[in-house]
C-alpha atoms as a PDB file:
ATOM      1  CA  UNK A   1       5.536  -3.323  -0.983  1.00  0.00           C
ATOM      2  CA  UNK A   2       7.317  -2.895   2.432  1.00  0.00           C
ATOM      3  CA  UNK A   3       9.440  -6.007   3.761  1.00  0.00           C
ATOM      4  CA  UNK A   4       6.747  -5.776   6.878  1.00  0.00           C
ATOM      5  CA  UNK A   5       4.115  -6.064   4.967  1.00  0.00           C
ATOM      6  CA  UNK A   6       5.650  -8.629   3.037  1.00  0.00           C
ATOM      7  CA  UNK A   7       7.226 -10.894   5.326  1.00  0.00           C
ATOM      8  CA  UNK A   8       5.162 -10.208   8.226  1.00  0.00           C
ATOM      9  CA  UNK A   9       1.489 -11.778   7.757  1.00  0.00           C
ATOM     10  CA  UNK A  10       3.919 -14.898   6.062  1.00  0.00           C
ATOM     11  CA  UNK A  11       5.805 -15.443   8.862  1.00  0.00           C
ATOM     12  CA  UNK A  12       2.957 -14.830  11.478  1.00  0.00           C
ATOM     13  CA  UNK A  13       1.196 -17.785   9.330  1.00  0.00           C
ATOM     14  CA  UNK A  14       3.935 -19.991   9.937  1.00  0.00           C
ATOM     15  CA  UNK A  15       4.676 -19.149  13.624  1.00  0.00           C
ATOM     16  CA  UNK A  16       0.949 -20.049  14.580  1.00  0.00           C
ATOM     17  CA  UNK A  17       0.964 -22.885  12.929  1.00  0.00           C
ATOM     18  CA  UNK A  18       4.379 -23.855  14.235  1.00  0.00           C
ATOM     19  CA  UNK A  19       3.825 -22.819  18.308  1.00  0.00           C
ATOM     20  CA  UNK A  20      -0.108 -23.304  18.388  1.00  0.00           C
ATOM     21  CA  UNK A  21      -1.381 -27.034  18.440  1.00  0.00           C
ATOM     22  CA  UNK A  22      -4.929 -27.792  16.646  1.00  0.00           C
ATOM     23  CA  UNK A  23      -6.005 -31.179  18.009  1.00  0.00           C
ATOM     24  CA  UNK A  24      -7.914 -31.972  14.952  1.00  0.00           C
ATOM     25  CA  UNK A  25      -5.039 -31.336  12.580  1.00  0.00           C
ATOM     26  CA  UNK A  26      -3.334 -34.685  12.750  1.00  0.00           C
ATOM     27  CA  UNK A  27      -0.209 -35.258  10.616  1.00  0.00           C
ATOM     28  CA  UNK A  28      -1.953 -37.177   8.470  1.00  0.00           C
ATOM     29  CA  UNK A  29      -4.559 -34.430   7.737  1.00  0.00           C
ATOM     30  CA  UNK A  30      -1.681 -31.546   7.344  1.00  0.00           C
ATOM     31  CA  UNK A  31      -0.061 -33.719   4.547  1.00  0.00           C
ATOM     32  CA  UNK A  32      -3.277 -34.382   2.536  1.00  0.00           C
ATOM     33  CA  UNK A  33      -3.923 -30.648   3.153  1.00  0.00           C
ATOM     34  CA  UNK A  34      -0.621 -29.528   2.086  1.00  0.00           C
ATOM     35  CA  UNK A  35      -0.852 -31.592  -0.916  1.00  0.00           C
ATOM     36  CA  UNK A  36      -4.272 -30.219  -2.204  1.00  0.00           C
ATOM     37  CA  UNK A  37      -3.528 -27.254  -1.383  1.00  0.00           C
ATOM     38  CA  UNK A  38      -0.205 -26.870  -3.218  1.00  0.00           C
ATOM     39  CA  UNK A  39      -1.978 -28.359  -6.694  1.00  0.00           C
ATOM     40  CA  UNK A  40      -4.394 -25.590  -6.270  1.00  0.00           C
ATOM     41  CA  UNK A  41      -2.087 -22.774  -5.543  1.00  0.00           C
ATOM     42  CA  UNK A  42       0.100 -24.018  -8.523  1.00  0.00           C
ATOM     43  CA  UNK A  43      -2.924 -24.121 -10.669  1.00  0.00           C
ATOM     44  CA  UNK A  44      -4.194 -20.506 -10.103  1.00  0.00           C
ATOM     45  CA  UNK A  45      -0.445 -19.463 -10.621  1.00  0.00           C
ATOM     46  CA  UNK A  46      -0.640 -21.136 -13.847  1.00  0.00           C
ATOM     47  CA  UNK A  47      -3.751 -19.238 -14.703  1.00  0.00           C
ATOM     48  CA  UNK A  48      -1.944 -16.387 -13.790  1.00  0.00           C
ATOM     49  CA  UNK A  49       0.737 -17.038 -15.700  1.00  0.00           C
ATOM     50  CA  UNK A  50      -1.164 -17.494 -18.601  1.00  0.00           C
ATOM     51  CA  UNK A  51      -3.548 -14.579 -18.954  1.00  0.00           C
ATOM     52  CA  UNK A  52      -0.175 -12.500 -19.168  1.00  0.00           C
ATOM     53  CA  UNK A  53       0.373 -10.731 -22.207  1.00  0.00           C
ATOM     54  CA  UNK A  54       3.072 -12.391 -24.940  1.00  0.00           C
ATOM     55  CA  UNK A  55       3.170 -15.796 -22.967  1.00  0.00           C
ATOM     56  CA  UNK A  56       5.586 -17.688 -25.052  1.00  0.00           C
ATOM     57  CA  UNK A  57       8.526 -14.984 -24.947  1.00  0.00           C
ATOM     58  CA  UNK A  58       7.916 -14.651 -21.334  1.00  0.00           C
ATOM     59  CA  UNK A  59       8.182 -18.621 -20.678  1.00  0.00           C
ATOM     60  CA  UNK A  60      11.410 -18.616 -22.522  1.00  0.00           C
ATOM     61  CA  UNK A  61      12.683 -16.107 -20.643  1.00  0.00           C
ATOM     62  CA  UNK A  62      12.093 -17.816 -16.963  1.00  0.00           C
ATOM     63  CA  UNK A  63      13.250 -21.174 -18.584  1.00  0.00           C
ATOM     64  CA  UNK A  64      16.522 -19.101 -19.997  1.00  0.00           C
ATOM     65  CA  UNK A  65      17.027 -17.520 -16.498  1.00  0.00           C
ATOM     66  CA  UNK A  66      16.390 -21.166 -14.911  1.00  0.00           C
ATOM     67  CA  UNK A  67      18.757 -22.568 -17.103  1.00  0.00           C
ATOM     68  CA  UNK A  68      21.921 -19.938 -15.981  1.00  0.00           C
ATOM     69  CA  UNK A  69      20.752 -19.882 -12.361  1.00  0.00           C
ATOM     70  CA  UNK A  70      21.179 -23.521 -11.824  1.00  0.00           C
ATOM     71  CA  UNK A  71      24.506 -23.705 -13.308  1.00  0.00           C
ATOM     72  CA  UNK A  72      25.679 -20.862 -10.707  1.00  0.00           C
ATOM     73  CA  UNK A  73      23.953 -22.856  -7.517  1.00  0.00           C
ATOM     74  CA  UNK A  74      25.487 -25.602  -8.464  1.00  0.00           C
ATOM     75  CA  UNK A  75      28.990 -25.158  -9.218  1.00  0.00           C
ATOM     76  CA  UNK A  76      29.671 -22.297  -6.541  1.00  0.00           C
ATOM     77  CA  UNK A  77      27.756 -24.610  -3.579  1.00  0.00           C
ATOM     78  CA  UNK A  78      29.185 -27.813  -4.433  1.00  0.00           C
ATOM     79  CA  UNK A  79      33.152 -26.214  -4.453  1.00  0.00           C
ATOM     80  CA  UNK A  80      31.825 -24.684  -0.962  1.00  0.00           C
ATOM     81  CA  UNK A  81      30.665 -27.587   0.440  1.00  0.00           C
ATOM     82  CA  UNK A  82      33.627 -29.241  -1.015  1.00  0.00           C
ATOM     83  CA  UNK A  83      35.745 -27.096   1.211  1.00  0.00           C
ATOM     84  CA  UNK A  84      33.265 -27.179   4.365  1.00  0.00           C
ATOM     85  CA  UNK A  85      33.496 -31.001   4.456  1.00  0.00           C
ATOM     86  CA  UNK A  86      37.399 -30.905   4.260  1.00  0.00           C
ATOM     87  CA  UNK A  87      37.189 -28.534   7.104  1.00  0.00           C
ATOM     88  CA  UNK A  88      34.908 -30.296   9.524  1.00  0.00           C
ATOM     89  CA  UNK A  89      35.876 -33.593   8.359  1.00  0.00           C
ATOM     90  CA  UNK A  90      33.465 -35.390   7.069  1.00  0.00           C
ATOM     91  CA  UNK A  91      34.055 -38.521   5.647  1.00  0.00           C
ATOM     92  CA  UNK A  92      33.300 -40.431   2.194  1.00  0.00           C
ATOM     93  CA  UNK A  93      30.514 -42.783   2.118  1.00  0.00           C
ATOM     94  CA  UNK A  94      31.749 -46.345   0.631  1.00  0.00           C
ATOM     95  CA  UNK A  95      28.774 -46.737  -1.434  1.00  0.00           C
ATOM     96  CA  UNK A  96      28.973 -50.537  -2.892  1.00  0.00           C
ATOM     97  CA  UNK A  97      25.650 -50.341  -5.508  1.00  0.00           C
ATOM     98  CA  UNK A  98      22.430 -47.891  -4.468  1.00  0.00           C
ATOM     99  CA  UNK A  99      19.831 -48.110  -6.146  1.00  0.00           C
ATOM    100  CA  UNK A 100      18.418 -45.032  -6.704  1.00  0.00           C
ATOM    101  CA  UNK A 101      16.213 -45.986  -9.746  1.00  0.00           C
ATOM    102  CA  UNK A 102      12.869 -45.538  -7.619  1.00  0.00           C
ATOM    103  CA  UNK A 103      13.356 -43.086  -5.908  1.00  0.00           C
ATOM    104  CA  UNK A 104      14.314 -40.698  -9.146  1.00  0.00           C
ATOM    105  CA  UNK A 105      11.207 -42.129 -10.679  1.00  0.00           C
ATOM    106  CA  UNK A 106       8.669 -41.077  -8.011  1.00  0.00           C
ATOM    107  CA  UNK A 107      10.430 -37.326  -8.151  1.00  0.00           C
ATOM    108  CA  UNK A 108       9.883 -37.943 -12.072  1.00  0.00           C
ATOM    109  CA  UNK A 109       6.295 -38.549 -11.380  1.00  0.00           C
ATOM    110  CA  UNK A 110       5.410 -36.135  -8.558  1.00  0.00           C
ATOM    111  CA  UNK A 111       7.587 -33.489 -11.187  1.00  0.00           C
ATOM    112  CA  UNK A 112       4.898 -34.740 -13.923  1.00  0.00           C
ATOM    113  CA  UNK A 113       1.967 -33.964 -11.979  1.00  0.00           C
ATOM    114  CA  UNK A 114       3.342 -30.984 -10.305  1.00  0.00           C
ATOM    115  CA  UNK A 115       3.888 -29.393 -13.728  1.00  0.00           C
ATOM    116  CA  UNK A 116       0.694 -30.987 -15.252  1.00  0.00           C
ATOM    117  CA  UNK A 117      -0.930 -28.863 -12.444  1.00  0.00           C
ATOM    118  CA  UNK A 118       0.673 -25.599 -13.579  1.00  0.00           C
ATOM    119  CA  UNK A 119      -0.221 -26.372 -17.455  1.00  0.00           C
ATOM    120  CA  UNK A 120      -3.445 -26.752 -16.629  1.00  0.00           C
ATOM    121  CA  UNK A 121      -3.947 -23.400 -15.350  1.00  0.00           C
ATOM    122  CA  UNK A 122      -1.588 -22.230 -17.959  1.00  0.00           C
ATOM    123  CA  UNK A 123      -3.807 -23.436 -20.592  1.00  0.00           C
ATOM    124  CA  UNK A 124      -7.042 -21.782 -18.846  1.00  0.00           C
ATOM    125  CA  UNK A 125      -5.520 -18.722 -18.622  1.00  0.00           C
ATOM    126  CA  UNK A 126      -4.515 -18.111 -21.882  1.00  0.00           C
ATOM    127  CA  UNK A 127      -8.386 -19.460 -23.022  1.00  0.00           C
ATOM    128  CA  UNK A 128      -9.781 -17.612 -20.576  1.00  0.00           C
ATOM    129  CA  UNK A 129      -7.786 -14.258 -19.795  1.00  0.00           C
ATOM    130  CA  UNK A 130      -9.248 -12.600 -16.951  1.00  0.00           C
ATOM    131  CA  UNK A 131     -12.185 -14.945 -16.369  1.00  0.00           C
ATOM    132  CA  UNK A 132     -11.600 -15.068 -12.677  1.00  0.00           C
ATOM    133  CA  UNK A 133     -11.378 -11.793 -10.697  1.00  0.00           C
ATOM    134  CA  UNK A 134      -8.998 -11.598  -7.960  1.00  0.00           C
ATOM    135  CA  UNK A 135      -6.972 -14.285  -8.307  1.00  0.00           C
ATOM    136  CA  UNK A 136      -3.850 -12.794  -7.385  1.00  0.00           C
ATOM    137  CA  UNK A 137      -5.583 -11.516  -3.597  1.00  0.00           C
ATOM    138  CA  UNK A 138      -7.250 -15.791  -3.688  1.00  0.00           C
ATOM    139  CA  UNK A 139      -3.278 -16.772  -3.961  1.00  0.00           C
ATOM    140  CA  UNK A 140      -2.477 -14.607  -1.555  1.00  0.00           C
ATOM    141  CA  UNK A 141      -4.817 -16.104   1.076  1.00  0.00           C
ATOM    142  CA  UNK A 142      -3.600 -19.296   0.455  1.00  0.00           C
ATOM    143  CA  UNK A 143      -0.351 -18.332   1.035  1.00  0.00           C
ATOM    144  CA  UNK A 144      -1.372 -17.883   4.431  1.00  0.00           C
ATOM    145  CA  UNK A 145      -3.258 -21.270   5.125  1.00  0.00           C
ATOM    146  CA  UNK A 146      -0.509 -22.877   3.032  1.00  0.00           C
ATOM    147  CA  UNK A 147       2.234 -21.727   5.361  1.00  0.00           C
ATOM    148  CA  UNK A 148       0.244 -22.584   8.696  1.00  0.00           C
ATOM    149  CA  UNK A 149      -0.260 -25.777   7.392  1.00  0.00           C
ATOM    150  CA  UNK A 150       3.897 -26.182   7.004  1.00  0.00           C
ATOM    151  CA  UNK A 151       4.696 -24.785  10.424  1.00  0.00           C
ATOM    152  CA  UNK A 152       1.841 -27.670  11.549  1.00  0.00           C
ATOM    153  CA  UNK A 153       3.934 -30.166   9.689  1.00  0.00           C
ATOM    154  CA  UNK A 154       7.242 -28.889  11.205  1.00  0.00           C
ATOM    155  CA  UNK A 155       6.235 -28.767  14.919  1.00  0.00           C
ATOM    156  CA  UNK A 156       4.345 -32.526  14.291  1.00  0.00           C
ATOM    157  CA  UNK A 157       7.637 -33.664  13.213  1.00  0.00           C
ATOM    158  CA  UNK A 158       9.042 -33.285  16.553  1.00  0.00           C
ATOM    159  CA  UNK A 159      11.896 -30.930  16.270  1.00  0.00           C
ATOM    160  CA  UNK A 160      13.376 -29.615  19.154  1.00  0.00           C
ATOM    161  CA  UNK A 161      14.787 -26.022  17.490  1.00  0.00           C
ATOM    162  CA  UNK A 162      17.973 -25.902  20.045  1.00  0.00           C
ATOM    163  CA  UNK A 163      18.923 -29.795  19.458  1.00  0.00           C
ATOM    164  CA  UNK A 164      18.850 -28.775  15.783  1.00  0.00           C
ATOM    165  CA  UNK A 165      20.532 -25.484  16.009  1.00  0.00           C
ATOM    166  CA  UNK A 166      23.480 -27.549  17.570  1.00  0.00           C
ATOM    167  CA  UNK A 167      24.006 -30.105  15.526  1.00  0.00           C
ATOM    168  CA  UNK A 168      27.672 -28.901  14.186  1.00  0.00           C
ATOM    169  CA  UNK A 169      27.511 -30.791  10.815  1.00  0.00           C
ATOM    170  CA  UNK A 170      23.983 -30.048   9.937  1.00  0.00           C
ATOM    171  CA  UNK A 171      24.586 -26.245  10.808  1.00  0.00           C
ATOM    172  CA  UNK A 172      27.394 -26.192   9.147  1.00  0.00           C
ATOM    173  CA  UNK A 173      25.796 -27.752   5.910  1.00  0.00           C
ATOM    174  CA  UNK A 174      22.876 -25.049   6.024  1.00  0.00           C
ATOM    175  CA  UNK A 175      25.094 -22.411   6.510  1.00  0.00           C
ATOM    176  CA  UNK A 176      27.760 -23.321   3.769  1.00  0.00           C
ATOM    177  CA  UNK A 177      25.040 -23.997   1.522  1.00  0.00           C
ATOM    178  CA  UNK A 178      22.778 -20.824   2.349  1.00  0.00           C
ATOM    179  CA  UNK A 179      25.075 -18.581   1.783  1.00  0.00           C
ATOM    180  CA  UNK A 180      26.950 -20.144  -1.125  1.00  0.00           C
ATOM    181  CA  UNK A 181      23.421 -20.124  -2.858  1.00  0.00           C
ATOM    182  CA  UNK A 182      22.869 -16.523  -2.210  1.00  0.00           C
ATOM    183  CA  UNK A 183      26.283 -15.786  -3.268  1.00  0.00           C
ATOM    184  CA  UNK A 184      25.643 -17.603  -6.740  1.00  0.00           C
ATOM    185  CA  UNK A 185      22.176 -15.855  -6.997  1.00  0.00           C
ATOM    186  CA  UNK A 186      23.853 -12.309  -7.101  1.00  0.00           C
ATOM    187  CA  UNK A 187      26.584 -13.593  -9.679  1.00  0.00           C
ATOM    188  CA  UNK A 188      23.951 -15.242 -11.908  1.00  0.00           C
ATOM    189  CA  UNK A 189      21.433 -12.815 -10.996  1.00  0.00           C
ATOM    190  CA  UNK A 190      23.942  -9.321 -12.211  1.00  0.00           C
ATOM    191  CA  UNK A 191      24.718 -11.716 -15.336  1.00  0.00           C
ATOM    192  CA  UNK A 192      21.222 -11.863 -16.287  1.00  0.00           C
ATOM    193  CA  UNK A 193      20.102  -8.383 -15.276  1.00  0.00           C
ATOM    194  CA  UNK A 194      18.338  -9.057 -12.236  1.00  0.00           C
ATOM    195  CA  UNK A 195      17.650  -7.129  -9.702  1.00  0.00           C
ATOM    196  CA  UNK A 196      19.708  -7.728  -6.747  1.00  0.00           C
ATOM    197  CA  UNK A 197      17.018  -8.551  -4.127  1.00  0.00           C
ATOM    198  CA  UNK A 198      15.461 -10.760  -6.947  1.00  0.00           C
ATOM    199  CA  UNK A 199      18.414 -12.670  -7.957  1.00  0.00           C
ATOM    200  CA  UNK A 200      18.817 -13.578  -4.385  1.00  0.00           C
ATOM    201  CA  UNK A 201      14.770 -14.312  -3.795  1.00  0.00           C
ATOM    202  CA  UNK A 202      15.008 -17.022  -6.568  1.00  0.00           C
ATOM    203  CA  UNK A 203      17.749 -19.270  -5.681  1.00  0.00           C
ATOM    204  CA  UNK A 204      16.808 -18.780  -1.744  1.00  0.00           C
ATOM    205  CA  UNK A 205      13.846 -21.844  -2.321  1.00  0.00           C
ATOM    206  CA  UNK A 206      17.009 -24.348  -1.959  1.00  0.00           C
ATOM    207  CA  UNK A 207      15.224 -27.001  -3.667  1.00  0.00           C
ATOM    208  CA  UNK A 208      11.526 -26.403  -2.293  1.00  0.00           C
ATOM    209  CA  UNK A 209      10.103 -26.091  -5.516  1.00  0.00           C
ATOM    210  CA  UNK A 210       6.392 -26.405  -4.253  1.00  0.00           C
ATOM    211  CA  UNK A 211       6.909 -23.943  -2.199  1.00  0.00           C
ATOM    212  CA  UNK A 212       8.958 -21.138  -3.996  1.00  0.00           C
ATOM    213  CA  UNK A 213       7.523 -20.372  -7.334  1.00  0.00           C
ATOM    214  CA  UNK A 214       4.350 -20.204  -5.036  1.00  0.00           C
ATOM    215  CA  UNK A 215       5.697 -17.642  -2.874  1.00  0.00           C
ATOM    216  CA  UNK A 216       7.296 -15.293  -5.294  1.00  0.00           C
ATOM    217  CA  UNK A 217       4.403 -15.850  -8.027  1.00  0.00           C
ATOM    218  CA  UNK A 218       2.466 -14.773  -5.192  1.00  0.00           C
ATOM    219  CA  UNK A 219       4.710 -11.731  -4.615  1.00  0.00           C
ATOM    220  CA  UNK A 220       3.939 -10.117  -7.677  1.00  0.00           C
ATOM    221  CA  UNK A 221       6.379 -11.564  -9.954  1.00  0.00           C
ATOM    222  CA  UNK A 222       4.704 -14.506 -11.866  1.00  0.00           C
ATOM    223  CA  UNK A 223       7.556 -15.071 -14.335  1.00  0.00           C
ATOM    224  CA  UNK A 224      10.465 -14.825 -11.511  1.00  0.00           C
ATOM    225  CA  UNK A 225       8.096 -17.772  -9.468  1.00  0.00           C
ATOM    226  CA  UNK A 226       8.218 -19.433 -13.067  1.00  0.00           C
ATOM    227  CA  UNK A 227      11.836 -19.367 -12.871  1.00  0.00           C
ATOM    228  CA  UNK A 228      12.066 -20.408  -9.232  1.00  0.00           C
ATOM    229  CA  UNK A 229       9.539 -23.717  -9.638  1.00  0.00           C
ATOM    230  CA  UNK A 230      11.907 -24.517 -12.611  1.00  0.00           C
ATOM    231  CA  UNK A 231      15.320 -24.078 -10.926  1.00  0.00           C
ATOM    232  CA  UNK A 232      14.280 -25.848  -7.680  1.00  0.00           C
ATOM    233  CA  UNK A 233      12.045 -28.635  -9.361  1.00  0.00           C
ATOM    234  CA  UNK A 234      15.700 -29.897 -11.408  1.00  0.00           C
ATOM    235  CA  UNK A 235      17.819 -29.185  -8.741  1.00  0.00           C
ATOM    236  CA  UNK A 236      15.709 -31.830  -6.704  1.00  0.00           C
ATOM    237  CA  UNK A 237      15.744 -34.206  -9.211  1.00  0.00           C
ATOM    238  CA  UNK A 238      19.634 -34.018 -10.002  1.00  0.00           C
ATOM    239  CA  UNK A 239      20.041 -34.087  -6.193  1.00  0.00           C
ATOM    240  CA  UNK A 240      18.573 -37.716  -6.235  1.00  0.00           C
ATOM    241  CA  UNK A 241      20.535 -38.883  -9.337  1.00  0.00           C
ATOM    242  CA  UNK A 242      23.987 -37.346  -7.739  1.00  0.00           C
ATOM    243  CA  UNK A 243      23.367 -38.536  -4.419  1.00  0.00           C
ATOM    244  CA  UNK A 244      25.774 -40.998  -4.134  1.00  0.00           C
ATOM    245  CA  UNK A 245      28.432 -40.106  -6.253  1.00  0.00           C
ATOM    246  CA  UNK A 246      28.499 -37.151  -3.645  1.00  0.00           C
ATOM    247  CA  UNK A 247      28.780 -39.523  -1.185  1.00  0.00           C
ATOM    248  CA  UNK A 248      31.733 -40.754  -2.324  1.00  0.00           C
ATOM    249  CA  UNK A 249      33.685 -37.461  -1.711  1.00  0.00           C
ATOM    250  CA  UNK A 250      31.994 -36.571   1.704  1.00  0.00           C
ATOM    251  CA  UNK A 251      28.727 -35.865   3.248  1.00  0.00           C
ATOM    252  CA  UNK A 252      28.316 -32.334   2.983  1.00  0.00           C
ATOM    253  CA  UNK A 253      28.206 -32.336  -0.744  1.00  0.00           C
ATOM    254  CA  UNK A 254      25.323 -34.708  -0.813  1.00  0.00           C
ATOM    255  CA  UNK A 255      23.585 -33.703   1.960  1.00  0.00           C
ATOM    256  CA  UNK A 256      24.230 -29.868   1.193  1.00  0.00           C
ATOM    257  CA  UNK A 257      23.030 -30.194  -2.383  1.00  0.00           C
ATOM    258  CA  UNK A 258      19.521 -31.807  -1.271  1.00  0.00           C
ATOM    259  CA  UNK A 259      18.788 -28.679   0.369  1.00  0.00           C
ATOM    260  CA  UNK A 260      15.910 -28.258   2.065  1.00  0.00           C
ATOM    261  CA  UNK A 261      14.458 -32.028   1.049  1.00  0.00           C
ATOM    262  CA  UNK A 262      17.206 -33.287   3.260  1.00  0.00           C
ATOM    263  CA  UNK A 263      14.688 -33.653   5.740  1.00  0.00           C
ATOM    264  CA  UNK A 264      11.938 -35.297   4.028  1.00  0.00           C
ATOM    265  CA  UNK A 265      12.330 -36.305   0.224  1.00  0.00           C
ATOM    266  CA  UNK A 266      15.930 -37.213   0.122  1.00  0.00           C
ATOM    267  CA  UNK A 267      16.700 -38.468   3.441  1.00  0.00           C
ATOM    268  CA  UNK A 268      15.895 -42.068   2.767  1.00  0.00           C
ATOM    269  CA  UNK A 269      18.575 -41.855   0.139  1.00  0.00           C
ATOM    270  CA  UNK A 270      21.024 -40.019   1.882  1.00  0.00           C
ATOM    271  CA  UNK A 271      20.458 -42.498   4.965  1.00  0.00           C
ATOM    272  CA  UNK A 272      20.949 -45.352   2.634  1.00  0.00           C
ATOM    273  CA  UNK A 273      23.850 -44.355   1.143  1.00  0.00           C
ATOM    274  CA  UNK A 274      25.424 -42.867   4.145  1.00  0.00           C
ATOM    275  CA  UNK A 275      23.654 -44.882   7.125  1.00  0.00           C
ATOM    276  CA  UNK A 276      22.026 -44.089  10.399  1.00  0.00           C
ATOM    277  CA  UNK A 277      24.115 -42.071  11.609  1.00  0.00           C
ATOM    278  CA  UNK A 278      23.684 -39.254   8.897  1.00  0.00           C
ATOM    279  CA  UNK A 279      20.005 -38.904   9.626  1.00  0.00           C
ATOM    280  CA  UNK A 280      20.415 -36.278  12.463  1.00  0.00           C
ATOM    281  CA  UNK A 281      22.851 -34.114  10.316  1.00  0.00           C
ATOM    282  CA  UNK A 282      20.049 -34.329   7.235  1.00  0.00           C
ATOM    283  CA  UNK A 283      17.156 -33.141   9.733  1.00  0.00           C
ATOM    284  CA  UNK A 284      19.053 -30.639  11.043  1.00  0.00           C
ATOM    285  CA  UNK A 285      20.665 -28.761   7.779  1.00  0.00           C
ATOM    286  CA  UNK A 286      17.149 -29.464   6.241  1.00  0.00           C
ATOM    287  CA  UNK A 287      14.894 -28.015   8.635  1.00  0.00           C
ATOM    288  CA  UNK A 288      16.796 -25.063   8.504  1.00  0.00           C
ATOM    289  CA  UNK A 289      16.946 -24.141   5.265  1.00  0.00           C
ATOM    290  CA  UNK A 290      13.212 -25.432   4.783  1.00  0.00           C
ATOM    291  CA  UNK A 291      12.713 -22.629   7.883  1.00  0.00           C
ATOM    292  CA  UNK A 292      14.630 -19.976   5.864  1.00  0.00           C
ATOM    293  CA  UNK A 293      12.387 -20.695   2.813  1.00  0.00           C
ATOM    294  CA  UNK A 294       9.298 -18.742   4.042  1.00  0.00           C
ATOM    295  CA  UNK A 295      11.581 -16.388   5.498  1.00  0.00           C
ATOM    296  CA  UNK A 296      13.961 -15.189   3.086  1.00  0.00           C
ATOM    297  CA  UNK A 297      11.834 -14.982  -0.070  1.00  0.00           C
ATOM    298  CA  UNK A 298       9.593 -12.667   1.349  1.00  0.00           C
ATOM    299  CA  UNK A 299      12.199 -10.477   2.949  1.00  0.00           C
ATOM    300  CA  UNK A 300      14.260 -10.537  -0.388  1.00  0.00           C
ATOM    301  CA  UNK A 301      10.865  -9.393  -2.492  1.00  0.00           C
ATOM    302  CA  UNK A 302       9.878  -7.149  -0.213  1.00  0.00           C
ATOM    303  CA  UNK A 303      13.138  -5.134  -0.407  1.00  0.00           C
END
């Protein structure tokens, strides 16, 4: 598979549904959308996933892979943004008492149902085999509404892309943290055996596990997506249990290490810890990596 063909009909889904306004798609409709639609995507992957021949080795391979790959992009990011915040100065956070207790047990429970989804269709898969024809080209196609429904949901959020792209902190967050990722991919990636361009699709979801093991399961590689939905699912949740003790040391290691839910998911956290005046940093480093998502996976798979 070419990276045009790959990456192109992806990224022309999100561009529409970024630049071209549909009146009767209000926010409120793109959310319930994307949130159907993601529980049915994950649910055909999981049928996927388990009409594949020996299942169990295969599932302890992604977890085994998930398991390495987070350690790699989370020590090598963290001792980058370490540096980046030294460099740009950004200060600690004097965090008295957060209470984060809530907010780790909605990620528990939206984690619950996420994977409940994905058992589901595991379980059908393996009863079933190849019941349903096609389902790889039916994941496909939703791949396509699903990404014009998240280019709806980042022009309704009101983004201005060269306001973003100028916030100093925020870019420099995304960057440090983009390319420390990718670096840790390869590293954890030629430890394992990967394949370069895979080893750097799989960490490049930065935390958007609903939207990663989607894309590369959807790719062709249903036990590399495996590993991606795993590695981003727990690096979300240990984002929102390490929040503030990053805070402590400085803002780029908390905001850097909520990825691409530094827009959305995390930055009530991050804003209480931190206050008001971290929220335009969080949009900005979020909203680019959550860009790069749809980008670089595809480009990275298709190579």
């Amino acid at each position: 598979m070419t990276i045009l063909s790959t990456l192109g009909p992806l990224l022309a889904a999100l561009l529409v549904g970024y630049w071209v306004p549909v009146k009767t798609l209000t926010p409120e409709r793109v959310a319930r959308g994307l949130s159907q639609l993601t529980y049915v995507i994950l649910g055909l992957i999981g049928y996927s996933i388990g009409a594949l021949d020996n299942l169990a080795s295969k599932i302890v391979i992604a977890g085994y892979q998930a398991v390495v790959l987070f350690i790699a992009i989370t020590i090598i990011p963290l001792c980058a943004l370490w540096i980046s915040g030294k460099v740009f100065h950004a200060g600690a956070s004097k965090v008295q008492h957060v209470d984060n207790q809530q907010s780790t047990r909605h990620a528990l429970i939206d984690a619950a149902k996420t994977l409940g989804g994905v058992l589901a269709g595991v379980a059908l898969g393996w009863l079933l085999k190849s019941w349903i024809p096609s389902v790889d080209e039916l994941v496909t196609w939703l791949l396509y509404l699903l990404l014009f429904l998240v280019g709806c949901q980042l022009r309704q959020g009101n983004f201005r892309l060269r306001k973003l792209f100028l916030n100093t902190q925020g870019m420099a967050i995304a960057i440090t943290t983009v390319l420390a990722t990718l670096l840790a991919g390869l590293i954890a990636g030629a430890f394992l055996g990967l394949e370069w361009n895979k080893s750097l699709a799989v960490v490049s979801g930065f935390g958007w596990y609903s939207l990663s093991g989607i894309l590369i399961t959807g790719l062709g590689d249903p036990v590399l997506g495996t590993t991606a939905f795993l590695l981003d699912l727990g690096r979300e949740i240990i984002a929102l249990m390490l929040i503030p003790a990053f805070a402590r040391i400085n803002s780029h290691l908390s905001v850097g290490y909520s990825g691409a839910t530094a827009m959305d998911f995390t930055l009530p956290l991050l804003g209480k810890v931190h206050g008001a005046e971290i929220v335009p940093v969080c949009i900005a480093s979020g909203f680019i990596m959550s860009f790069l998502v749809p980008v670089l996976i595809p480009l990275f798979m298709g190579m």
